[in-house]
C-alpha atoms as a PDB file:
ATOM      1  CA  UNK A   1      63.535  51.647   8.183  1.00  0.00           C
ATOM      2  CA  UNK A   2      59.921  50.185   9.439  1.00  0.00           C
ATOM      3  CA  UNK A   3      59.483  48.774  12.592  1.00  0.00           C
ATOM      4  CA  UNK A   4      56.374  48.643  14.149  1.00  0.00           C
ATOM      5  CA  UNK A   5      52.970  51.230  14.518  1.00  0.00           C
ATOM      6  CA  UNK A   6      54.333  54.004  16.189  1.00  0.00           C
ATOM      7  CA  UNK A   7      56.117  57.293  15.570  1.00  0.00           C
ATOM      8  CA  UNK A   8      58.611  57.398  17.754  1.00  0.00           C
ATOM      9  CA  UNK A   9      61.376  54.062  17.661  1.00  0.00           C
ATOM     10  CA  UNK A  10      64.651  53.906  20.172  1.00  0.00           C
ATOM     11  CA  UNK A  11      67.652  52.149  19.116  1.00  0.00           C
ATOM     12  CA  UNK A  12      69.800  51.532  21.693  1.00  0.00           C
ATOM     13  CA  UNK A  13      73.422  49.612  21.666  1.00  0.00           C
ATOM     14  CA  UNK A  14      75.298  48.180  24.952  1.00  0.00           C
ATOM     15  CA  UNK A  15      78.970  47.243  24.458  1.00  0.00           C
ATOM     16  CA  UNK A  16      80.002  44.410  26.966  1.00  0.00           C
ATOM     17  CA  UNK A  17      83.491  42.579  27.203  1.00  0.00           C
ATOM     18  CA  UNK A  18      82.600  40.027  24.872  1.00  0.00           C
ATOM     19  CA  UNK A  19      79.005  41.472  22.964  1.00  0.00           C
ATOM     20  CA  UNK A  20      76.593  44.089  22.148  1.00  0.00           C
ATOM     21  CA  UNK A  21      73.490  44.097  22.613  1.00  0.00           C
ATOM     22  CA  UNK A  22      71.031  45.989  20.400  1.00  0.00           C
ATOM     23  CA  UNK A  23      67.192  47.007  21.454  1.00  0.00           C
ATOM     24  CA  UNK A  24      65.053  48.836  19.095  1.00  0.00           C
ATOM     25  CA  UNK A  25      61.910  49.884  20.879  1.00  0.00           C
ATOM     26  CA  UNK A  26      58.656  51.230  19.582  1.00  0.00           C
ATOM     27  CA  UNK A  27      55.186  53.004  20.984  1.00  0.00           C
ATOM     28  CA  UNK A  28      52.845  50.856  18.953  1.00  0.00           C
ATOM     29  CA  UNK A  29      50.892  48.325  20.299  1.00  0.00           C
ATOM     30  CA  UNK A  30      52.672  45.733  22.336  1.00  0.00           C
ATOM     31  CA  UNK A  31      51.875  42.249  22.419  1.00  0.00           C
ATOM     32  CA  UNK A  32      51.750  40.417  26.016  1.00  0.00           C
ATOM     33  CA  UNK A  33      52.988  37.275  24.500  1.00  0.00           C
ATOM     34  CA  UNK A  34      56.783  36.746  23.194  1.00  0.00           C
ATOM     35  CA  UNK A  35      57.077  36.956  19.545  1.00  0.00           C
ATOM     36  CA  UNK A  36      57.196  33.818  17.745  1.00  0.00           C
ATOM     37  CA  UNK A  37      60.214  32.250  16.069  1.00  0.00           C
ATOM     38  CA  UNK A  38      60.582  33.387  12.359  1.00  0.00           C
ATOM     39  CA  UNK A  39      58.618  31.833  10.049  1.00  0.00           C
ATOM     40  CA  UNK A  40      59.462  30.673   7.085  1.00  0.00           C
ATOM     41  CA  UNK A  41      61.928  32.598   4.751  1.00  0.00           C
ATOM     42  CA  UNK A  42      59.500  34.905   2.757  1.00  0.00           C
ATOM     43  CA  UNK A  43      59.348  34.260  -1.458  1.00  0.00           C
ATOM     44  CA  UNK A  44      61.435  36.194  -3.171  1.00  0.00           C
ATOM     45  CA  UNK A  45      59.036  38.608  -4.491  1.00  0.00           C
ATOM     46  CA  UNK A  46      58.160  39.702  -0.692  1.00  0.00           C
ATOM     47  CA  UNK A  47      59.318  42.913   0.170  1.00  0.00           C
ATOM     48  CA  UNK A  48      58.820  42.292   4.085  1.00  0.00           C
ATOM     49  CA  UNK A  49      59.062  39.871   6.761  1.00  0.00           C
ATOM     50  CA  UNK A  50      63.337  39.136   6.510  1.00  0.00           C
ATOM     51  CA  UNK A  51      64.030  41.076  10.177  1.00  0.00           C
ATOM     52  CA  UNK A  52      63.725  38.342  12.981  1.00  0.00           C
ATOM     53  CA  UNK A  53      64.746  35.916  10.406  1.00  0.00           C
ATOM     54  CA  UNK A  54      68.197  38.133  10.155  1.00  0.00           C
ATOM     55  CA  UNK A  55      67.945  38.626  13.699  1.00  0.00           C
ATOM     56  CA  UNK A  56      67.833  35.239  14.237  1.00  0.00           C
ATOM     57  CA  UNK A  57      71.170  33.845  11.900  1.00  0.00           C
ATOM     58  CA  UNK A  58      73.152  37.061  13.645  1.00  0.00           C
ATOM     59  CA  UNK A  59      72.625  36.800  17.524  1.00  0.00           C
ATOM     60  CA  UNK A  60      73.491  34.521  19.709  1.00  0.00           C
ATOM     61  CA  UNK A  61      70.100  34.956  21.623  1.00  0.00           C
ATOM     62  CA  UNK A  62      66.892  37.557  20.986  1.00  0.00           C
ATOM     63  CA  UNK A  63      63.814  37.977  22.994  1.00  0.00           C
ATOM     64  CA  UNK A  64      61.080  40.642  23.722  1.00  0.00           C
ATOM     65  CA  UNK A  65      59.856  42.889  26.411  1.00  0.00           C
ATOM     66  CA  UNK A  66      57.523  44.874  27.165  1.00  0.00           C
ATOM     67  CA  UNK A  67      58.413  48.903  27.740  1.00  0.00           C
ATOM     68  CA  UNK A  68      56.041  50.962  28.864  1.00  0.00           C
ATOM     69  CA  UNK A  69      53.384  51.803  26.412  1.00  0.00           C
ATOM     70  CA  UNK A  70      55.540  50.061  23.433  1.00  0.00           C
ATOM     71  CA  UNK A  71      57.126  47.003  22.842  1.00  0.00           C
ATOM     72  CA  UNK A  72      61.151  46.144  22.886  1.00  0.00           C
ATOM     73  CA  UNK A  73      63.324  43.444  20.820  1.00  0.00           C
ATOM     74  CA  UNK A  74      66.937  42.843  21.635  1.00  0.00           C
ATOM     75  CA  UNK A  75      69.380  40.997  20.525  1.00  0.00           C
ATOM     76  CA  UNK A  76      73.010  39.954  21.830  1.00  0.00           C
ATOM     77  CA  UNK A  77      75.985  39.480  19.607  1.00  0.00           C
ATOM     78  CA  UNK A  78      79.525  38.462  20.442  1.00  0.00           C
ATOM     79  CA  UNK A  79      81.993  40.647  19.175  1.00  0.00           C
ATOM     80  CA  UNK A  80      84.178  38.424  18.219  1.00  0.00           C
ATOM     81  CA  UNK A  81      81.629  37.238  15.233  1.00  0.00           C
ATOM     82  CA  UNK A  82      81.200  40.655  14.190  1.00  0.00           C
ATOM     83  CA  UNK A  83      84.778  41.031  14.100  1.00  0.00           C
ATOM     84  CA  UNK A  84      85.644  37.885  12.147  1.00  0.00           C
END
């Protein structure tokens, strides 16, 4: 798994009545802006750059924030599309 500059990551999962959400955080550098929207799907020969474009087909919304020295991205599911 890769995610970001730092050592350290935090996955965390919240179960609601109708989704989860799921925030992986890091300690590497944060940016102060949002993250952009995916690009572009990457060539086939690219062995990075798929994540927020998977992130983006499976949740129902995503953002960023910042946390503390590092930088956090969530996303929310509903259950009921991980359950179909």
């Amino acid at each position: 798994m890769e995610h970001g500059d730092g050592h350290t990551i935090t996955v965390v999962w919240a179960l609601a009545a109708e989704t989860v959400t799921i925030s992986v955080t890091d300690e590497g550098d944060y940016r102060t802006d949002p993250l952009p929207a995916p690009p572009r799907p990457p060539s086939p020969e690219q062995e990075r750059g798929r994540g927020l474009l998977i992130t983006e087909a499976l949740a129902t919304c995503w953002g960023t924030r910042r946390s503390g020295d590092g930088l956090t991205v969530w996303a929310e599911v509903f259950i009921s599309a991980v359950q179909e």
